[in-house]
N, C-alpha and C. Protein backbone atom coordinates (compact mmCIF):
# COMPACT_ATOMS: atom_id res chain seq x y z
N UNK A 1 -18.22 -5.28 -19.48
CA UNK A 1 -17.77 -4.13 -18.70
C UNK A 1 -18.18 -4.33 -17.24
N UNK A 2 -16.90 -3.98 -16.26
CA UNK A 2 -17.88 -4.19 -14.82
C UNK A 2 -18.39 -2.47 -14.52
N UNK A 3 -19.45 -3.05 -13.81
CA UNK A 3 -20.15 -2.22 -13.31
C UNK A 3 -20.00 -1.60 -11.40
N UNK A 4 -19.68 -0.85 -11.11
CA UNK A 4 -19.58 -0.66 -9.65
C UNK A 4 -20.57 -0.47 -9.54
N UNK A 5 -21.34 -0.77 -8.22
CA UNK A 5 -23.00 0.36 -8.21
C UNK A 5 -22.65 0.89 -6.55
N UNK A 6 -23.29 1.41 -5.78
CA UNK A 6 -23.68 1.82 -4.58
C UNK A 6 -23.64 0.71 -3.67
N UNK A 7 -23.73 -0.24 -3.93
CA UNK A 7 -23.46 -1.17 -3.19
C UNK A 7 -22.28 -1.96 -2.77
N UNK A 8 -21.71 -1.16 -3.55
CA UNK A 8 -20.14 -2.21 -3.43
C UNK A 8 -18.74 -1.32 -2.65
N UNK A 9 -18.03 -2.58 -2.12
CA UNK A 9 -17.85 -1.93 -0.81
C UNK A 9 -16.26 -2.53 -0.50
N UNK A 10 -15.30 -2.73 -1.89
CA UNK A 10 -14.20 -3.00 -2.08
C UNK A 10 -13.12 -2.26 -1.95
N UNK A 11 -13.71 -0.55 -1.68
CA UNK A 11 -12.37 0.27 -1.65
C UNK A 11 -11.62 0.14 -0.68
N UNK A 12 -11.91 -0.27 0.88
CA UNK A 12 -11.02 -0.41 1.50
C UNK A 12 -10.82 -1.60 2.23
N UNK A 13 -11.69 -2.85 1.03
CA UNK A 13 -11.09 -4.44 1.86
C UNK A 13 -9.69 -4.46 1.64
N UNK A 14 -9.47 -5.57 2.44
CA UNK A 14 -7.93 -5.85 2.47
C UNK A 14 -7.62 -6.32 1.18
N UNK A 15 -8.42 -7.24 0.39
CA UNK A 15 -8.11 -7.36 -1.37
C UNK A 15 -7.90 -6.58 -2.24
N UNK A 16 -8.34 -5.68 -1.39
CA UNK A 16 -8.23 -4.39 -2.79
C UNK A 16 -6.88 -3.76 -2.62
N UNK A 17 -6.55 -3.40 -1.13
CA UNK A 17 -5.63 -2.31 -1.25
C UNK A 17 -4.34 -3.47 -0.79
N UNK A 18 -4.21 -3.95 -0.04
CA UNK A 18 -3.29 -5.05 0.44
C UNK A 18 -2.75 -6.66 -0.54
N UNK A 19 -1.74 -6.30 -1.33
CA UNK A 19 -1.30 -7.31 -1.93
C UNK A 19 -0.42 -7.74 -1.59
N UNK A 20 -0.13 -9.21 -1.84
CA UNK A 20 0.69 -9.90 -1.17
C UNK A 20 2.03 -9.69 -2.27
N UNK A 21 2.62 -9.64 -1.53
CA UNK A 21 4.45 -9.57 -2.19
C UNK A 21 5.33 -10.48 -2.24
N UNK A 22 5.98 -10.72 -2.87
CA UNK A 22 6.99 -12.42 -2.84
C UNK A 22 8.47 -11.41 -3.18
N UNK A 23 9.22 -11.69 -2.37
CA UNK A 23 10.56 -10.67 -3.01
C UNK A 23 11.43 -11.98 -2.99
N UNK A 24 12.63 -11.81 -4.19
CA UNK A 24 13.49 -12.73 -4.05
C UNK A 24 14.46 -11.78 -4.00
N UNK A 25 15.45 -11.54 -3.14
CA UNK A 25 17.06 -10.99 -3.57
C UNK A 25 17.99 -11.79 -3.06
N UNK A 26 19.21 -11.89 -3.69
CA UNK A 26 20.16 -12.66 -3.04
C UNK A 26 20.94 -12.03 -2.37
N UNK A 27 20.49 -10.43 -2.25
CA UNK A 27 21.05 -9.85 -0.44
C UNK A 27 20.63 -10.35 0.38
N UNK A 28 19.16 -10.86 0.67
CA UNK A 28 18.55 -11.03 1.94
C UNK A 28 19.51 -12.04 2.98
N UNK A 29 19.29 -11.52 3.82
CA UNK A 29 20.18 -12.84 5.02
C UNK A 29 19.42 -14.03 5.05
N UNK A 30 20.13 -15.11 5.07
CA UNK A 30 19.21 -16.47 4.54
C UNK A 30 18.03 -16.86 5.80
N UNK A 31 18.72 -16.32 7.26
CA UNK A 31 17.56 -16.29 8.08
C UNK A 31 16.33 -15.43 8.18
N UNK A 32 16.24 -14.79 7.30
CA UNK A 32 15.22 -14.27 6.78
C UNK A 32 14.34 -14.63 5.39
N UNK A 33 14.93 -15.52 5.39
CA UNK A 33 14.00 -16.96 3.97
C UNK A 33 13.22 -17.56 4.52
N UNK A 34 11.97 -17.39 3.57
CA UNK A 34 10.61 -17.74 4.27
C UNK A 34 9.96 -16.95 4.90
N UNK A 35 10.34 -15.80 5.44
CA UNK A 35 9.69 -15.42 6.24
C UNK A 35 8.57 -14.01 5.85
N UNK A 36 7.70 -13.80 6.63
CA UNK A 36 7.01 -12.67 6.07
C UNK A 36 7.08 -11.33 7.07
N UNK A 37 6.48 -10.27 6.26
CA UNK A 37 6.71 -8.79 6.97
C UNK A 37 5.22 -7.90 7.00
N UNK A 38 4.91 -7.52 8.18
CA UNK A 38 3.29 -6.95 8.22
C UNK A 38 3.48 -5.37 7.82
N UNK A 39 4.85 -4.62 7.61
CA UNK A 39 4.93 -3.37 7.43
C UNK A 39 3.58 -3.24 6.03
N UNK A 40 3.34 -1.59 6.05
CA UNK A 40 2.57 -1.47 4.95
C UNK A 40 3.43 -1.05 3.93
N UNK A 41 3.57 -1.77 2.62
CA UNK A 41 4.41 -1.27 1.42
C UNK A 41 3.38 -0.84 0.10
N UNK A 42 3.70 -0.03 -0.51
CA UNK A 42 2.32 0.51 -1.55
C UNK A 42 3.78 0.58 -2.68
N UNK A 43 2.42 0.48 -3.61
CA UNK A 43 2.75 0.21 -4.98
C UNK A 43 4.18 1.17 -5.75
N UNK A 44 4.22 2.45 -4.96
CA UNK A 44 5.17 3.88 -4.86
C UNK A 44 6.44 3.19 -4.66
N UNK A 45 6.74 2.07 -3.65
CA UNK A 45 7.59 2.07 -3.06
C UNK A 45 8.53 0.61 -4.23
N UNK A 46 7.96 0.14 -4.73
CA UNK A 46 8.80 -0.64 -5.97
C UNK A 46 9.15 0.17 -7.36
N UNK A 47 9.35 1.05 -7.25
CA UNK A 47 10.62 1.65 -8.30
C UNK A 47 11.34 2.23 -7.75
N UNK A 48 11.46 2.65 -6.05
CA UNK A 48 12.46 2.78 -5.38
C UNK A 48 13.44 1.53 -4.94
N UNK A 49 12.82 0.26 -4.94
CA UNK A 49 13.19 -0.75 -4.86
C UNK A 49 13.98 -1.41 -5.45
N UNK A 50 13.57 -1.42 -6.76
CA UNK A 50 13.68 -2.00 -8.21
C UNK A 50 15.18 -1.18 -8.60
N UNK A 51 15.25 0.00 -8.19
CA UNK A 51 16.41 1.37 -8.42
C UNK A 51 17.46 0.87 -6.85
N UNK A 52 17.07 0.55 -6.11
CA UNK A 52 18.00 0.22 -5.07
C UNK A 52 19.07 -1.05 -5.59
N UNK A 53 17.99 -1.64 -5.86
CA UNK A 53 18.63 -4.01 -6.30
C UNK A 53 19.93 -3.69 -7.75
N UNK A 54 19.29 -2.30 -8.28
CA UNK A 54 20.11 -2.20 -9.50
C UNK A 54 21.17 -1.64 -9.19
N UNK A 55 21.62 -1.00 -7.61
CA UNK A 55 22.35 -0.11 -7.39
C UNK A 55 22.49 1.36 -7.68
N UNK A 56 20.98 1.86 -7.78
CA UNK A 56 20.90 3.02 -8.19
C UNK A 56 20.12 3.93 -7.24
N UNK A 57 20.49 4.91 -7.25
CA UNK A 57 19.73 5.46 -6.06
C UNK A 57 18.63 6.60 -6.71
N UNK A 58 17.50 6.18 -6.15
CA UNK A 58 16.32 6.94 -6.77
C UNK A 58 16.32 8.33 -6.64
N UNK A 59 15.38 9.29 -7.70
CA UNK A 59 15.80 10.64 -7.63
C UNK A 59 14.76 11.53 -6.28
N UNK A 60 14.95 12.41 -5.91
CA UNK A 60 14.76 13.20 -4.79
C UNK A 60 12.96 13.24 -4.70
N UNK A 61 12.41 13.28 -6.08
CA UNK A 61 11.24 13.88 -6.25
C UNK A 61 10.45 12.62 -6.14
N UNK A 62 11.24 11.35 -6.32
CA UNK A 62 10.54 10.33 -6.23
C UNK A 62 9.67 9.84 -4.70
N UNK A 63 8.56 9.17 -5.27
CA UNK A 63 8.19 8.58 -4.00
C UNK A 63 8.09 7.57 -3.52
N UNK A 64 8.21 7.06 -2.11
CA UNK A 64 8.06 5.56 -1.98
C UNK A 64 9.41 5.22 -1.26
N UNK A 65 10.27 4.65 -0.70
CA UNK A 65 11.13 3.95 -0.05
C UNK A 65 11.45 2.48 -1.04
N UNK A 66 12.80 2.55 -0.71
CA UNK A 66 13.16 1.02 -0.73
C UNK A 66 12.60 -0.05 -0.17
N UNK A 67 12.07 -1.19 -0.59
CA UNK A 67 11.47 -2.26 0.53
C UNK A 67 12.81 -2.96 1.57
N UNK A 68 14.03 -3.27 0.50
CA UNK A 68 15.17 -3.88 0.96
C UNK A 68 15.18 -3.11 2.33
N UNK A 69 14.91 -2.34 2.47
CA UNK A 69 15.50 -1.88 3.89
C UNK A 69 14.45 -2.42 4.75
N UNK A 70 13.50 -3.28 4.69
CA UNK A 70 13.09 -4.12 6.09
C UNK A 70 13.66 -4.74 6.33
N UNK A 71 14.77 -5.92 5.11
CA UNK A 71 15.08 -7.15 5.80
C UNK A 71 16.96 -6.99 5.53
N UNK A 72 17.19 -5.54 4.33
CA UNK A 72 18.68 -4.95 4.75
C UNK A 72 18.78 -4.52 6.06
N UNK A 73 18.31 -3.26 6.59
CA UNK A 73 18.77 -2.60 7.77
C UNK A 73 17.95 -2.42 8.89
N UNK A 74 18.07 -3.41 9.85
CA UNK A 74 17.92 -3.12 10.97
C UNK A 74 17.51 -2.16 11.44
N UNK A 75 18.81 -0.90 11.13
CA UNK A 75 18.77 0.31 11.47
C UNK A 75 18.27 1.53 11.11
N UNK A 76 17.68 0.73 9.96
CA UNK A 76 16.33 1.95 8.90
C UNK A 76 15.47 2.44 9.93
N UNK A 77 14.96 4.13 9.60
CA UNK A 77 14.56 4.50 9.48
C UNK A 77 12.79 3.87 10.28
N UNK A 78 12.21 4.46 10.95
CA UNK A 78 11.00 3.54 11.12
C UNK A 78 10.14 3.69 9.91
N UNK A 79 9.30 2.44 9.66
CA UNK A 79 8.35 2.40 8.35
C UNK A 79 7.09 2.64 8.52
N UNK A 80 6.47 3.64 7.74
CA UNK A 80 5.21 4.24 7.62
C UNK A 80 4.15 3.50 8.60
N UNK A 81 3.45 3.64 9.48
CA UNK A 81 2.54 3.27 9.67
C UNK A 81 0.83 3.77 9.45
N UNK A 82 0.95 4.19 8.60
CA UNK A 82 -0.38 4.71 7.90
C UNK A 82 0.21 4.90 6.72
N UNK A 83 -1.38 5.09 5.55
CA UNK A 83 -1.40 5.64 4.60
C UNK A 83 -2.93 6.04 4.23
N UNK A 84 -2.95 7.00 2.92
CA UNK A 84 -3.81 7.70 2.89
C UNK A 84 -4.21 7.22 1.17
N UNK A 85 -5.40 7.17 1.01
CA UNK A 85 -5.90 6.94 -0.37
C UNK A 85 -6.88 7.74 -1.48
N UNK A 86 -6.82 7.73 -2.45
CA UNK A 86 -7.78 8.63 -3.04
C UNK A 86 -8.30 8.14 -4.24
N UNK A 87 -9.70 8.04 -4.65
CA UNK A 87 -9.91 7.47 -6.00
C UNK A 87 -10.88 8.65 -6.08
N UNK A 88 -10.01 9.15 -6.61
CA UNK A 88 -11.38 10.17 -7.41
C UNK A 88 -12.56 9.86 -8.93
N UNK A 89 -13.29 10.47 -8.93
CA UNK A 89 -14.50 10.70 -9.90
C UNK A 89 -13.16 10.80 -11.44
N UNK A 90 -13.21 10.01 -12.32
CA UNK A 90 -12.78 10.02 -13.28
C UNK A 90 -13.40 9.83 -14.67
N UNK A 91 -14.46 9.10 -14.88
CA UNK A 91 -15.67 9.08 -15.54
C UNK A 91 -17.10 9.96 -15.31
N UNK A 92 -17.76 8.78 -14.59
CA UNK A 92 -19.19 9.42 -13.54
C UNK A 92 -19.36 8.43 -12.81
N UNK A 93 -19.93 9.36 -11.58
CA UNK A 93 -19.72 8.38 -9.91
C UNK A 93 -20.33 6.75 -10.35
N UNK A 94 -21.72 7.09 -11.11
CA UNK A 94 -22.30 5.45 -11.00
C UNK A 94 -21.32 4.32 -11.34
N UNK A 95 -20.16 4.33 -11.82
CA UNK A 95 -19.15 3.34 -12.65
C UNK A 95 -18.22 3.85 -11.24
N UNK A 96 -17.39 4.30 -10.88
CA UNK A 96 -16.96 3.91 -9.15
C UNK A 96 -16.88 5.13 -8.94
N UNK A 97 -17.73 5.35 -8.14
CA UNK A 97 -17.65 6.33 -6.70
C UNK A 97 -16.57 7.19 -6.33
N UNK A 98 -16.32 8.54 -5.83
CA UNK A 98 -15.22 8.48 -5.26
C UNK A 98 -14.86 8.32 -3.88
N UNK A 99 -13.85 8.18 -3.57
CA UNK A 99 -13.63 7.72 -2.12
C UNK A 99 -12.67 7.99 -1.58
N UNK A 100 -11.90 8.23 -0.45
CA UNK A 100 -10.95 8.77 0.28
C UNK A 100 -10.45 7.61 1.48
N UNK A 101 -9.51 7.38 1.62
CA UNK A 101 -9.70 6.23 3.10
C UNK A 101 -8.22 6.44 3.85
N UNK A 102 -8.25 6.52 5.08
CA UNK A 102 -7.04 6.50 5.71
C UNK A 102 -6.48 4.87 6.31
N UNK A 103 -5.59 4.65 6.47
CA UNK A 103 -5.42 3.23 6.73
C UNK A 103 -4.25 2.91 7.52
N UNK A 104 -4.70 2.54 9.12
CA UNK A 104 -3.64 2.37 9.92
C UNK A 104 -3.70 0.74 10.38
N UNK A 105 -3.11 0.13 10.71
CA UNK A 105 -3.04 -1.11 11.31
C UNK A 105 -4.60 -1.24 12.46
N UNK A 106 -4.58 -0.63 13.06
CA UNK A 106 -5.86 -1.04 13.90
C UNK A 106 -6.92 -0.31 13.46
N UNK A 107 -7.02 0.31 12.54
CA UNK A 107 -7.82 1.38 12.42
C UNK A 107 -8.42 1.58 10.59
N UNK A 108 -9.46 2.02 10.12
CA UNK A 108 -9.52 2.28 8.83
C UNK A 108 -10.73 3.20 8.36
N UNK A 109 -10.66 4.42 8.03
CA UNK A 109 -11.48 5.33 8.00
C UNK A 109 -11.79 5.71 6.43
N UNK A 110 -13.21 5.40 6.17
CA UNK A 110 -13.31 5.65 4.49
C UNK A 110 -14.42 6.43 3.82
N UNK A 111 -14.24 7.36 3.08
CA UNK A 111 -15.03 8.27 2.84
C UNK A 111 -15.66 8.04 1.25
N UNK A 112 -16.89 7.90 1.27
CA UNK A 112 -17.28 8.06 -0.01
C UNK A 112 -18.64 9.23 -0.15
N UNK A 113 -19.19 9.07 -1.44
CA UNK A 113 -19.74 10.27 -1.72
C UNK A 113 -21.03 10.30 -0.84
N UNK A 114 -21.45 9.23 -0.16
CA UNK A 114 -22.40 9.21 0.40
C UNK A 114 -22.64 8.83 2.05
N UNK A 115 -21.02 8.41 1.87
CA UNK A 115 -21.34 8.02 4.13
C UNK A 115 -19.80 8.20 4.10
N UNK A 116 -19.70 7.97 4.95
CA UNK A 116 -18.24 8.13 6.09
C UNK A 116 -18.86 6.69 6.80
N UNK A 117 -16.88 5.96 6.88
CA UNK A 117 -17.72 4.65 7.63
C UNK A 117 -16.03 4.75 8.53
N UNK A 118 -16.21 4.42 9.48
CA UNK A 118 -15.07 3.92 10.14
C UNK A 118 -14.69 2.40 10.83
N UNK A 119 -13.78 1.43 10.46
CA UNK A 119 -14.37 0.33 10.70
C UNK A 119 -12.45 -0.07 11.56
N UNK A 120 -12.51 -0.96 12.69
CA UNK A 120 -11.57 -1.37 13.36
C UNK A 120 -11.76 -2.63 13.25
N UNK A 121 -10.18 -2.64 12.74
CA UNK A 121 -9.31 -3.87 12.12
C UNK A 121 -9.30 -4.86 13.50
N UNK A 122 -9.44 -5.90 14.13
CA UNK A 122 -8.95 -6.58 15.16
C UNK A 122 -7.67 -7.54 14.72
């Protein structure tokens, strides 16, 4: 079993919350093969995705965006530049903590049960 303790300090590295994505579609414009995208996309936003590629358009209540629309439209919409996180107390704190963190490109603000830390991204 892992153990979190007080010392650990993974909720808002870039490993934890930032995964890397590999998309294949055979919409993409081929000059856009290979290439990568720094927008922030969260986990919400692939069954809007997944519902777009199928030709289906996701329902109202859903959350999250299409990803296709970074490297479909140009003319999208601008893409989130923040997001907000929450791991709450679901067991008991000693097994993980809860924590709160906001998360902007230069910026990253994270709250747990015992400090507030604010730390800038360079």
């Amino acid at each position: 079993m892992l153990r979190l303790t007080k010392k650990t300090t993974v909720y808002l590295s870039e490993e934890s919350i930032r995964v890397p994505l590999v998309i294949w579609d055979p919409r993409m414009p081929t000059n856009l093969h290979g290439t990568t995208n720094d927008e922030f996309t969260l986990n919400v936003d692939l069954a809007p995705t997944i519902l777009g590629a199928a030709g289906l358009k996701p329902p109202a209540v859903m959350q999250g965006r299409d990803i296709s629309d970074l490297y479909l439209r140009p003319d999208s919409p601008p893409w989130r530049t923040e997001f907000f996180y929450e791991h709450p107390v679901h067991l008991h704190k000693d097994v993980i903590p809860a924590s709160t963190g906001l998360v902007r490109k230069q910026m990253k603000v994270r709250h747990g049960i015992e400090n507030c830390i604010m730390a800038r991204v360079v």
